[in-house]
C-alpha atoms as a PDB file:
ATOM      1  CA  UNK A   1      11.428-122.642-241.291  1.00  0.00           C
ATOM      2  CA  UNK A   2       9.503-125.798-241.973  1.00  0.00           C
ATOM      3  CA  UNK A   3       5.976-124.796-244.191  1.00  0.00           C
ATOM      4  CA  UNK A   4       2.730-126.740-244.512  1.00  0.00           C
ATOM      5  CA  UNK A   5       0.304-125.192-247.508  1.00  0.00           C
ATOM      6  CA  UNK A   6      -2.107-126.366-249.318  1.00  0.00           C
ATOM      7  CA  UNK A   7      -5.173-125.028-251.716  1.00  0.00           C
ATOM      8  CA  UNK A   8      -8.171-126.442-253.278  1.00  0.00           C
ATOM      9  CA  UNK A   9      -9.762-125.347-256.703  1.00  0.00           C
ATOM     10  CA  UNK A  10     -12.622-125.522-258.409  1.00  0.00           C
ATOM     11  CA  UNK A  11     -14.199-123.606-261.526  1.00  0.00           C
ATOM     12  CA  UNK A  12     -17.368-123.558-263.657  1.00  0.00           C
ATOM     13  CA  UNK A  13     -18.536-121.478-265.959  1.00  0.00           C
ATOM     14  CA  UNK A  14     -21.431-121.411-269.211  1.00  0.00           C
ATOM     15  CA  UNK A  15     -21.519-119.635-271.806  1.00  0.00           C
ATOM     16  CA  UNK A  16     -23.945-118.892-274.780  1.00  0.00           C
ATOM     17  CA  UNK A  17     -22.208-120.247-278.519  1.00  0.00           C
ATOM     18  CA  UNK A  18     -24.632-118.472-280.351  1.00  0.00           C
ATOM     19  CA  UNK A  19     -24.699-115.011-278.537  1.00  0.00           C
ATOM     20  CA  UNK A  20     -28.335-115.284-277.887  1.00  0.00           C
ATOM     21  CA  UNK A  21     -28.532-114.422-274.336  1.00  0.00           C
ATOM     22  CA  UNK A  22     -28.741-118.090-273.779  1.00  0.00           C
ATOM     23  CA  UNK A  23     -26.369-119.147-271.077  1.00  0.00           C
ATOM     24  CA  UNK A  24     -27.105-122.839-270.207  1.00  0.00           C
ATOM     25  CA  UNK A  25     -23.832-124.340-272.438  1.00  0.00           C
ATOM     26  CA  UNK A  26     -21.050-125.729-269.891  1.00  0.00           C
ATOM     27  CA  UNK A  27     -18.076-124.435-270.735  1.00  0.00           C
ATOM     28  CA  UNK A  28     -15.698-127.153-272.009  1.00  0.00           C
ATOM     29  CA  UNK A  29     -12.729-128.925-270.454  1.00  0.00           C
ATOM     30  CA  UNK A  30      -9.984-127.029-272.967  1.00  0.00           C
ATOM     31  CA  UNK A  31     -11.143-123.503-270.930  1.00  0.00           C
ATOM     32  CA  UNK A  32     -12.456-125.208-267.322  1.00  0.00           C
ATOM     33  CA  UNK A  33      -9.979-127.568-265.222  1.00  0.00           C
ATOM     34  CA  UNK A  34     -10.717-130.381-262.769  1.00  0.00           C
ATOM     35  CA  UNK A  35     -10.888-129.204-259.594  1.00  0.00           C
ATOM     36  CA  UNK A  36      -7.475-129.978-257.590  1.00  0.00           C
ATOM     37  CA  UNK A  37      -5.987-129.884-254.357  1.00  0.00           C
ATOM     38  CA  UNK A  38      -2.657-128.945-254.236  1.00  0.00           C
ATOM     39  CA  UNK A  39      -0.502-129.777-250.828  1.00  0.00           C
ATOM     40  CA  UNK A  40       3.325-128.324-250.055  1.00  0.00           C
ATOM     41  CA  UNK A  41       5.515-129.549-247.256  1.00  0.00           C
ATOM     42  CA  UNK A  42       8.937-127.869-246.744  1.00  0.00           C
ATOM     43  CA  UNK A  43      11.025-128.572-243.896  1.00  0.00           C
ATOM     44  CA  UNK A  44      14.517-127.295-242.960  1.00  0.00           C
ATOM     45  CA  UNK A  45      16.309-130.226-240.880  1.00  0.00           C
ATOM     46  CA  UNK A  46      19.512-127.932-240.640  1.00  0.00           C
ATOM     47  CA  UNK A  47      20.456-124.714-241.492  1.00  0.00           C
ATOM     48  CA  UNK A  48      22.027-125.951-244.815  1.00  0.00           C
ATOM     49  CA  UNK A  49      19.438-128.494-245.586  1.00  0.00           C
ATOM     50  CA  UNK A  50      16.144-127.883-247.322  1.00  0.00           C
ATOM     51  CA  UNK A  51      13.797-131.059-248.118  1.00  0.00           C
ATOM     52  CA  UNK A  52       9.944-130.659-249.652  1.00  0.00           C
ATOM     53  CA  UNK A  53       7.953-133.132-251.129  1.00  0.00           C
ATOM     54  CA  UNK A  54       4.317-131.177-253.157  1.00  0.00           C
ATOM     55  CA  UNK A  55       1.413-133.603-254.010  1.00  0.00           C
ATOM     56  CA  UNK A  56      -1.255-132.999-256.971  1.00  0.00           C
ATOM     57  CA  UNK A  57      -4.250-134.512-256.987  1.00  0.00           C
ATOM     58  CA  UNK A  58      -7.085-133.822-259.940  1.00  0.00           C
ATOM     59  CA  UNK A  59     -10.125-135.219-259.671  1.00  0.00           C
ATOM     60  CA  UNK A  60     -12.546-136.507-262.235  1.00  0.00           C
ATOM     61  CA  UNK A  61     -14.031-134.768-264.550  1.00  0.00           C
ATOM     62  CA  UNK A  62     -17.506-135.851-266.422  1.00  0.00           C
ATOM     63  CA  UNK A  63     -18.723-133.229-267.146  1.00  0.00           C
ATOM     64  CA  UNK A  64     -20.538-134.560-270.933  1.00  0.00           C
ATOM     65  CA  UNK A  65     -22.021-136.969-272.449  1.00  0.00           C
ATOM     66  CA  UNK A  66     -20.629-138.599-275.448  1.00  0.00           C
ATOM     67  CA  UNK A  67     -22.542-138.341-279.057  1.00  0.00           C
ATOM     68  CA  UNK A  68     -24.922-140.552-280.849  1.00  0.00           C
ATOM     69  CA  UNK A  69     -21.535-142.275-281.647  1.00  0.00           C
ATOM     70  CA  UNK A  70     -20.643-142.876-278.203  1.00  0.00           C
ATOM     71  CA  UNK A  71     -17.939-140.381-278.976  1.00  0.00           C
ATOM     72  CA  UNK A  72     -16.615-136.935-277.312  1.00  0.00           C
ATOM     73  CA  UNK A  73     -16.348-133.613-279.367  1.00  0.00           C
ATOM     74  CA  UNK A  74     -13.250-131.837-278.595  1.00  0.00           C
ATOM     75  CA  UNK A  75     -12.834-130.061-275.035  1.00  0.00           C
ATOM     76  CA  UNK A  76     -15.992-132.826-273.536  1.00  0.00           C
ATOM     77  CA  UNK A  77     -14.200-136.028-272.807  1.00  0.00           C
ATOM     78  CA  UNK A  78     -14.115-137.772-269.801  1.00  0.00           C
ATOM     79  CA  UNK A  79     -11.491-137.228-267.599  1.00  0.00           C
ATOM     80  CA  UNK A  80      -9.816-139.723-264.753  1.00  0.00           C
ATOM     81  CA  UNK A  81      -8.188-138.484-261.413  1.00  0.00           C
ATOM     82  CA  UNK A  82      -4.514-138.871-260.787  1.00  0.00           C
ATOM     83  CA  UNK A  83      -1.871-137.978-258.111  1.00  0.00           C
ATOM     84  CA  UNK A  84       1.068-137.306-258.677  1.00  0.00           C
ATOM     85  CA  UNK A  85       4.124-136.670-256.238  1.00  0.00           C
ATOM     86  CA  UNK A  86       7.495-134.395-256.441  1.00  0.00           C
ATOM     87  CA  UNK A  87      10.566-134.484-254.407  1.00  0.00           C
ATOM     88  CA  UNK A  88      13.097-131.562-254.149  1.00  0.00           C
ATOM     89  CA  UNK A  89      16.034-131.010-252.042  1.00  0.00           C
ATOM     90  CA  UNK A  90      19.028-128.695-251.903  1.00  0.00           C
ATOM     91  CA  UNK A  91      22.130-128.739-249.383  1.00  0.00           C
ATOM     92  CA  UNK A  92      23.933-125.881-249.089  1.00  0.00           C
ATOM     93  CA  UNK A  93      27.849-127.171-248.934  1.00  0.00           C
ATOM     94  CA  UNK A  94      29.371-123.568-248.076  1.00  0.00           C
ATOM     95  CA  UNK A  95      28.804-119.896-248.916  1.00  0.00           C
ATOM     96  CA  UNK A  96      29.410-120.015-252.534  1.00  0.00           C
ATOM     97  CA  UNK A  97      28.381-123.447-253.353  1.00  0.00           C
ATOM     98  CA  UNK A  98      24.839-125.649-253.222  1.00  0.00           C
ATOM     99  CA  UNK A  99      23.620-129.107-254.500  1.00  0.00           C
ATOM    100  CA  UNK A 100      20.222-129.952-255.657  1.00  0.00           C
ATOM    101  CA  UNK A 101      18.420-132.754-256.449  1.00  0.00           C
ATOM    102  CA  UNK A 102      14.751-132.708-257.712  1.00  0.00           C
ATOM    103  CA  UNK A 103      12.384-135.775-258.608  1.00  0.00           C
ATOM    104  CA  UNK A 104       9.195-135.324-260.429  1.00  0.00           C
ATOM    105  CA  UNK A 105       6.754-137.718-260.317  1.00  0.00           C
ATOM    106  CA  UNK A 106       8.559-139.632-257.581  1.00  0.00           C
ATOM    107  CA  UNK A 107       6.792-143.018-257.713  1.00  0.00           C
ATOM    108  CA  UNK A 108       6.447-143.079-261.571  1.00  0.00           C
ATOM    109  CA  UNK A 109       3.033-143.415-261.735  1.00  0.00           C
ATOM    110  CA  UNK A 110       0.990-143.620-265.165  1.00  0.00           C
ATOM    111  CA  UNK A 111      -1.349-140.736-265.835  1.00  0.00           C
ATOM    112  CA  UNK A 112      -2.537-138.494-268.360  1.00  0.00           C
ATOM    113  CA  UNK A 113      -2.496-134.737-267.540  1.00  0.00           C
ATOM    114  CA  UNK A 114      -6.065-133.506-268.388  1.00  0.00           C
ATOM    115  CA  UNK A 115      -4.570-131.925-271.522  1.00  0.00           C
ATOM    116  CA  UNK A 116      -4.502-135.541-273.000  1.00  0.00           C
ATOM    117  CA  UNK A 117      -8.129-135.349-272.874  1.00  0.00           C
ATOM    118  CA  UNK A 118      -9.164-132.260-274.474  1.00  0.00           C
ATOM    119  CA  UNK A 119      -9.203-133.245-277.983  1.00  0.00           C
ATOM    120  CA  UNK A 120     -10.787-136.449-277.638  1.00  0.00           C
ATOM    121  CA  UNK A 121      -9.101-138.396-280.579  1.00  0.00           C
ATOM    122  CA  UNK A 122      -6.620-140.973-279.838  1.00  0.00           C
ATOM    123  CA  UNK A 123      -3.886-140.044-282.385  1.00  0.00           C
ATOM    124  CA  UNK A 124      -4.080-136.857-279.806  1.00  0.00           C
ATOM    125  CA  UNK A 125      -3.473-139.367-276.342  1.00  0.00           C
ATOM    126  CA  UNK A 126      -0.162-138.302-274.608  1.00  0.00           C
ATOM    127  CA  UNK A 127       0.541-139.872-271.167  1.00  0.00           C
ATOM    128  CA  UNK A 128       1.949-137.826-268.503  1.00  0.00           C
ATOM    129  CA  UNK A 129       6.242-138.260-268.169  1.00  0.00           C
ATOM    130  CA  UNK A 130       7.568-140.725-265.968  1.00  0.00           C
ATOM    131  CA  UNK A 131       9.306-140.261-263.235  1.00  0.00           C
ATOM    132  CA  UNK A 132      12.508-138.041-263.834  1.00  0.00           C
ATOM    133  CA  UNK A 133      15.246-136.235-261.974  1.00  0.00           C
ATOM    134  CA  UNK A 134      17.387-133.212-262.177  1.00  0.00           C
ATOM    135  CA  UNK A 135      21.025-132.836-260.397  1.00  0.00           C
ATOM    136  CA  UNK A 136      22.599-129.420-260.278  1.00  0.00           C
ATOM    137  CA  UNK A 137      25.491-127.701-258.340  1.00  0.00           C
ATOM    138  CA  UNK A 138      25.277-124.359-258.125  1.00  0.00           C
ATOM    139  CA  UNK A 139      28.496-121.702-258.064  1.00  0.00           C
ATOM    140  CA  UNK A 140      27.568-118.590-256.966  1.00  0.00           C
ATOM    141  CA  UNK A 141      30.220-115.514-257.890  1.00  0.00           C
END
C-alpha cells in the first residue's frame, strides 16, 4: 500500500512570570517550537519491498528581541529554518529473514535542531548530525 501524509504545526502560548493575572509574556522557545510541516511518502514497489523517504521542515522562529547587549536570554534566541531529509528501506528476502537500510539526513545538510538555540550561549551551540546510516538483517524465530 503506497501512503502519502503529511501535517503542519504551529503553537503559541503566554503566560504571566509573576502570577499577577498578567498574561502578555510569550512563552519562550525552550516550552514553544517552530512551527513545522512534516511530509511521509511510503511506497511498496513489490510485495517484499518497502521504500519511504519523510521530509522536516522548521521554519523560523523570531519570536524576541535581543537585550541592551544585543544578546538573547535563555529560551529567546533567534532561530533559522532547516530541512532535513530521511531515507528508509527494507526488503523482505523470505519468511524468516529481512534487510534494512535507513539514512538520516540523506543529503548531509548543516543545521542546528532548534534545541541548539534555546540557551543562547555559544559554549551551548551543537549542530545537528550529519548524514548517517543504519544496516540491519533481521532473523525472525
Amino acid at each position: 500500500m503506497d501512503q502519502l501524509r503529511g501535517s503542519y504545526s504551529w503553537i503559541e502560548g503566554i503566560t504571566s512570570p509573576k502570577d499577577d493575572g498578567d498574561y502578555s509574556t510569550k512563552i519562550n522557545n525552550s516550552r514553544i517550537s517552530a512551527p513545522k510541516v512534516l511530509a511521509y511518502l511510503q511506497v511498496r514497489p513489490t510485495q517484499r519491498l518497502s521504500v519511504g523517504l519523510d521530509m522536516l521542515h522548521a521554519f523560523k522562529q523570531d519570536r524576541f528581541d535581543p537585550n541592551a547587549k544585543g544578546l538573547y536570554v535563555y529560551g529567546e534566541g533567534e532561530v533559522p529554518e532547516y530541512t532535513v531529509f530521511n531515507f528508509k528501506s527494507s526488503y523482505e528476502v523470505s519468511k524468516n529473514w529481512k534487510l534494512s537500510l535507513g539514512i538520516e539526513n540523506l543529503f548531509n545538510k548543516m543545521y542546528q535542531p532548534a534545541i541548539a538555540w534555546w540557551a543562547a550561549r555559544d559554549s551551548d551551540f551543537t549542530n545537528s548530525l550529519g548524514m548517517r546510516g543504519t544496516f540491519m538483517v533481521e532473523y525472525r524465530f
